[in-house]
N, C-alpha and C. Protein backbone atom coordinates (compact mmCIF):
# COMPACT_ATOMS: atom_id res chain seq x y z
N UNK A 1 0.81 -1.19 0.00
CA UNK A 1 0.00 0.00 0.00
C UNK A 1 0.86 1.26 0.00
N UNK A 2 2.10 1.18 0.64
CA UNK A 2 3.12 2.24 0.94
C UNK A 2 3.10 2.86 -0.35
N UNK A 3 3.79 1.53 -1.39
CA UNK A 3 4.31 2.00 -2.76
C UNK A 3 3.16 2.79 -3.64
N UNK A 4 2.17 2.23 -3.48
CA UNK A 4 0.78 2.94 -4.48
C UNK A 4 0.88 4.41 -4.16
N UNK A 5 1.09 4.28 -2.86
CA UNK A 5 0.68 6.05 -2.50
C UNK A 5 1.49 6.90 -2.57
N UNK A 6 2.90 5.89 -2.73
CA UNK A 6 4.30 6.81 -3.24
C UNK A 6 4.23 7.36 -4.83
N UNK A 7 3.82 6.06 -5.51
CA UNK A 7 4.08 6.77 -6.74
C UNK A 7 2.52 7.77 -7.46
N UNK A 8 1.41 7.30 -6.53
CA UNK A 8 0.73 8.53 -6.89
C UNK A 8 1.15 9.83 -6.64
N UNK A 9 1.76 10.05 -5.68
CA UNK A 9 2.40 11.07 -4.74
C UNK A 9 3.31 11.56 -6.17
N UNK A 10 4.22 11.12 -6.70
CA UNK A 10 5.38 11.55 -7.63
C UNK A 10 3.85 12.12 -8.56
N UNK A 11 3.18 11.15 -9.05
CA UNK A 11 2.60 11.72 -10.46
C UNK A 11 1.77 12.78 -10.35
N UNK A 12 1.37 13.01 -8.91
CA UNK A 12 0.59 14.18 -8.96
C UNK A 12 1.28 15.57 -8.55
N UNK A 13 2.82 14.98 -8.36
CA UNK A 13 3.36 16.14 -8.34
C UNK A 13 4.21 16.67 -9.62
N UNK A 14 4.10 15.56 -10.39
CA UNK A 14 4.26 16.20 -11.56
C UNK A 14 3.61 16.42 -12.49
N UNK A 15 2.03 16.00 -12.49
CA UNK A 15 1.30 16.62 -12.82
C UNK A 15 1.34 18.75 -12.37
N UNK A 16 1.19 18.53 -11.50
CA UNK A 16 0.88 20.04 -10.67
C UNK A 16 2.67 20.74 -11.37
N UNK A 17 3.90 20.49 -11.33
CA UNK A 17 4.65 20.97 -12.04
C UNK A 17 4.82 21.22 -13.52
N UNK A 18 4.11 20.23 -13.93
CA UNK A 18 3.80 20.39 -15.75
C UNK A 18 3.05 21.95 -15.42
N UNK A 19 1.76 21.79 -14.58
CA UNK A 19 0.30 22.37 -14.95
C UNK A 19 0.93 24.05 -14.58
N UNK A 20 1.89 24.30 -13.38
CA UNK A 20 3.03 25.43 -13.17
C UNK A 20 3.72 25.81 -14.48
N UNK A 21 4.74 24.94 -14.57
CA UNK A 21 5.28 25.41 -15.75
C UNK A 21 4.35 25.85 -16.59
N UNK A 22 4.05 25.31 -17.13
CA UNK A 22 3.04 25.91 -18.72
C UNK A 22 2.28 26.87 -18.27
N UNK A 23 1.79 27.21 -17.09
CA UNK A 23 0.92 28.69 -16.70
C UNK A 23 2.18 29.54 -17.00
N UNK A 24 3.27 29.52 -16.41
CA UNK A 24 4.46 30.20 -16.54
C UNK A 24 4.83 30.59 -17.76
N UNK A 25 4.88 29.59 -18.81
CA UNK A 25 5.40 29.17 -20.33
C UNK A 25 4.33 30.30 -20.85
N UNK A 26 3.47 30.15 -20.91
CA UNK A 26 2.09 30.56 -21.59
C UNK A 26 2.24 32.34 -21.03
N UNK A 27 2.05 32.95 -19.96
CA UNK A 27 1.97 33.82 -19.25
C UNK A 27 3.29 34.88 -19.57
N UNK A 28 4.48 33.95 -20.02
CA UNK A 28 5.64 34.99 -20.17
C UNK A 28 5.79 34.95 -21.84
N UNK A 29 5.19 34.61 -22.35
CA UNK A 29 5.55 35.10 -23.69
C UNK A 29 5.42 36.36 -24.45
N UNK A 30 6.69 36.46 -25.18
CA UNK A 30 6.44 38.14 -25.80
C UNK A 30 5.83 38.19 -26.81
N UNK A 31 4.23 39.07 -27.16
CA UNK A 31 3.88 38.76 -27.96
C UNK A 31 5.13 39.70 -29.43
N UNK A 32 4.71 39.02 -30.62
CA UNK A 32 5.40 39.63 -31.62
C UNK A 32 4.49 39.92 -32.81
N UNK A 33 4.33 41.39 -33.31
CA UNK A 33 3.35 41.64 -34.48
C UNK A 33 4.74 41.94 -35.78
N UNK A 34 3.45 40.68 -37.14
CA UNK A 34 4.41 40.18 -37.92
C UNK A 34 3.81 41.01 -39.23
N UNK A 35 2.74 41.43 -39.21
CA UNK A 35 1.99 41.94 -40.29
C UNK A 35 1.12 42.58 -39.91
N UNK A 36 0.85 43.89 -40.87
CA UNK A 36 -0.58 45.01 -40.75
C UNK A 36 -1.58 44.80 -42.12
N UNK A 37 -2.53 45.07 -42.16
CA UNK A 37 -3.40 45.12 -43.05
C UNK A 37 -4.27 46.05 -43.18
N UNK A 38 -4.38 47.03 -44.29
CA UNK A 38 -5.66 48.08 -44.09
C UNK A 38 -6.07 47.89 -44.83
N UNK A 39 -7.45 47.99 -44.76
CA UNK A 39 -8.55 48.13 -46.31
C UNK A 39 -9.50 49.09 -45.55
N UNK A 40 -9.81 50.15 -46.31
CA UNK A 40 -10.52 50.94 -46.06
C UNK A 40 -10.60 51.79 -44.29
N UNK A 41 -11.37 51.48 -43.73
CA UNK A 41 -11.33 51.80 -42.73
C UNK A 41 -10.62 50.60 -41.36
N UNK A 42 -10.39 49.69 -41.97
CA UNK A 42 -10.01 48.70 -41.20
C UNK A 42 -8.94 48.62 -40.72
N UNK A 43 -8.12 48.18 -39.92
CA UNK A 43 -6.86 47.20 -40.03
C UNK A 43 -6.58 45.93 -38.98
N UNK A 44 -5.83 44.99 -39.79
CA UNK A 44 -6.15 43.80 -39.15
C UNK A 44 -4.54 43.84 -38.66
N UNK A 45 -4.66 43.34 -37.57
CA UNK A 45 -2.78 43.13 -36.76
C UNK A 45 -2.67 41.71 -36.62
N UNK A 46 -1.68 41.27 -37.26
CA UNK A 46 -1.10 39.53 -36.67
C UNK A 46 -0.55 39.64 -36.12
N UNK A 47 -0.55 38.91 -34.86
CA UNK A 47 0.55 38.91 -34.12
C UNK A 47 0.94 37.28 -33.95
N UNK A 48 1.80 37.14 -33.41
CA UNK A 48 2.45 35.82 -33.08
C UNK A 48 2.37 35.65 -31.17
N UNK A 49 1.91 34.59 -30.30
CA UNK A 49 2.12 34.12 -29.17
C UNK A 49 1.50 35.43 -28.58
N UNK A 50 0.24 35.62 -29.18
CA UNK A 50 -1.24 36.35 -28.21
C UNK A 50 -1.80 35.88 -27.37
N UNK A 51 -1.90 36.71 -25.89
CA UNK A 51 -2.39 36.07 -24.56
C UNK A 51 -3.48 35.34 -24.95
N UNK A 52 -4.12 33.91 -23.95
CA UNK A 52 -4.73 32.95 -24.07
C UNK A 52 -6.07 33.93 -23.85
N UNK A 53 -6.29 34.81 -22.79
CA UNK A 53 -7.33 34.83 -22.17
C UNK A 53 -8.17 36.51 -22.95
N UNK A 54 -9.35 36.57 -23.35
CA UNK A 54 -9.27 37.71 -23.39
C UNK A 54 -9.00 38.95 -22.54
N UNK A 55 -9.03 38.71 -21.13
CA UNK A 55 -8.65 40.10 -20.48
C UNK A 55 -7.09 40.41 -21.03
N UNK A 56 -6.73 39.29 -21.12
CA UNK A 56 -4.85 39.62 -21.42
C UNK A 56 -4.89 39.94 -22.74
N UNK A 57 -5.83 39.51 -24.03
CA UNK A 57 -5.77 40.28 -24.94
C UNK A 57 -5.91 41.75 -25.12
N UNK A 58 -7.64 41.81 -23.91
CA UNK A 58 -7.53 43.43 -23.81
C UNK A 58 -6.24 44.27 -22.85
N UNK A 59 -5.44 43.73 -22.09
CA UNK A 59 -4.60 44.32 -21.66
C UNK A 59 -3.39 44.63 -22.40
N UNK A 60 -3.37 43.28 -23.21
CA UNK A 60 -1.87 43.79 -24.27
C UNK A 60 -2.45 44.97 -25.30
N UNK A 61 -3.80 45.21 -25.95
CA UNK A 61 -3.96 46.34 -26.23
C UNK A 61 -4.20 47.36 -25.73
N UNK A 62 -4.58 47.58 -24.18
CA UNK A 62 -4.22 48.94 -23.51
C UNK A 62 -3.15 49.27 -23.37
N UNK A 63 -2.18 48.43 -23.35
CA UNK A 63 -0.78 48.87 -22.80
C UNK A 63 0.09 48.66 -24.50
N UNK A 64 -0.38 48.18 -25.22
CA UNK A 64 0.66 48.97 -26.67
C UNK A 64 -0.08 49.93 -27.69
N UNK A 65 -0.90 50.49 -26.86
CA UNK A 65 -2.11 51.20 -27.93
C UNK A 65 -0.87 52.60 -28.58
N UNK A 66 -0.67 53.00 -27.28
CA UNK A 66 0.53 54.06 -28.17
C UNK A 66 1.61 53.76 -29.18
N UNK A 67 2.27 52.61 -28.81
CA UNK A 67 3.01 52.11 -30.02
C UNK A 67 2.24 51.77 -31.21
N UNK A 68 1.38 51.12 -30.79
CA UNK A 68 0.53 51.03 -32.65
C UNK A 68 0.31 51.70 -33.43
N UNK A 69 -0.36 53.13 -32.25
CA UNK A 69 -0.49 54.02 -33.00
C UNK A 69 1.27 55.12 -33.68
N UNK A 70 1.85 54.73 -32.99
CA UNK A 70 3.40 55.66 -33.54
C UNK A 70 4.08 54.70 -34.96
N UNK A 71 3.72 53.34 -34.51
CA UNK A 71 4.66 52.65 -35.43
C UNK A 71 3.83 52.26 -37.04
N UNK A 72 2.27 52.08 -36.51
CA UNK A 72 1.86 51.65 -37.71
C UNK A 72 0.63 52.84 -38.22
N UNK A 73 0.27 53.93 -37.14
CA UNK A 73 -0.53 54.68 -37.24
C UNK A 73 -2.23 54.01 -37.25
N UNK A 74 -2.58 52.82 -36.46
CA UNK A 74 -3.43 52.36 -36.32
C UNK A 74 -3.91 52.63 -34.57
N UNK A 75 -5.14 52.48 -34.19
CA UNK A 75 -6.55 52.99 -35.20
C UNK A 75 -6.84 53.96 -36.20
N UNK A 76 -6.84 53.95 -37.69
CA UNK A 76 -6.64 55.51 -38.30
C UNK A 76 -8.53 56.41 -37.86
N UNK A 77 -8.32 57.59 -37.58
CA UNK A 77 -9.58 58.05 -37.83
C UNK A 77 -10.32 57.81 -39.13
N UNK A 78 -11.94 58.06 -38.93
CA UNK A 78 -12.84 57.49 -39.99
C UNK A 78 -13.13 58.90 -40.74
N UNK A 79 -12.83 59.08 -42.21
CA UNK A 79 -13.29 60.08 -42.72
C UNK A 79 -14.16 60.39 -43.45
N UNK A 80 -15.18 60.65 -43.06
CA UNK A 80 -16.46 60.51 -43.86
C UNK A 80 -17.15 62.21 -44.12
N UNK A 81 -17.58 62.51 -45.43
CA UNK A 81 -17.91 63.73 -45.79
C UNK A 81 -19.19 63.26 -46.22
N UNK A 82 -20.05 64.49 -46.52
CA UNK A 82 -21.84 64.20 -46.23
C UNK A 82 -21.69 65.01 -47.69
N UNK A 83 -21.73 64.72 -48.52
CA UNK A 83 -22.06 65.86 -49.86
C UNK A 83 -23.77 65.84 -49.95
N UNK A 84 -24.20 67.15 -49.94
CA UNK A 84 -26.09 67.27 -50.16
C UNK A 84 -26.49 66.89 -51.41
């Protein structure tokens, strides 16, 4: 009985170290934007190793909104004229 509970003991602790690491793995990655796209009023951003969760998506765009806008000039304003 000793041994059963030993080696559950190992696997669930390496379970729980896999399940660490990879929160870690996942959590520290830098994201990297590889391409822009505009059509019309649009633009689409690729990026490479984008947070899993959406709050972390919306946080990586609060916190590089100024660079987007310096490096790629995105969000562009919408220009729309009314002719009568």
């Amino acid at each position: 009985m000793q041994v059963k509970n030993k080696n559950l003991l190992y696997i669930l602790a390496m379970i729980a170290f896999l399940l660490v690491g990879s929160f870690f793995w996942f959590s520290l990655r830098t994201v990297e934007i590889f391409a822009v796209h505009e059509n019309d009023n649009f633009s689409d951003v690729l990026v490479k190793e984008f947070p899993l969760t959406d709050h972390g998506k919306i946080n990586w765009w609060l916190n590089n909104k100024a660079m987007l806008k310096e490096r790629f000039n995105i969000p562009k304003r919408q220009v729309t004229a009314v002719l009568p």
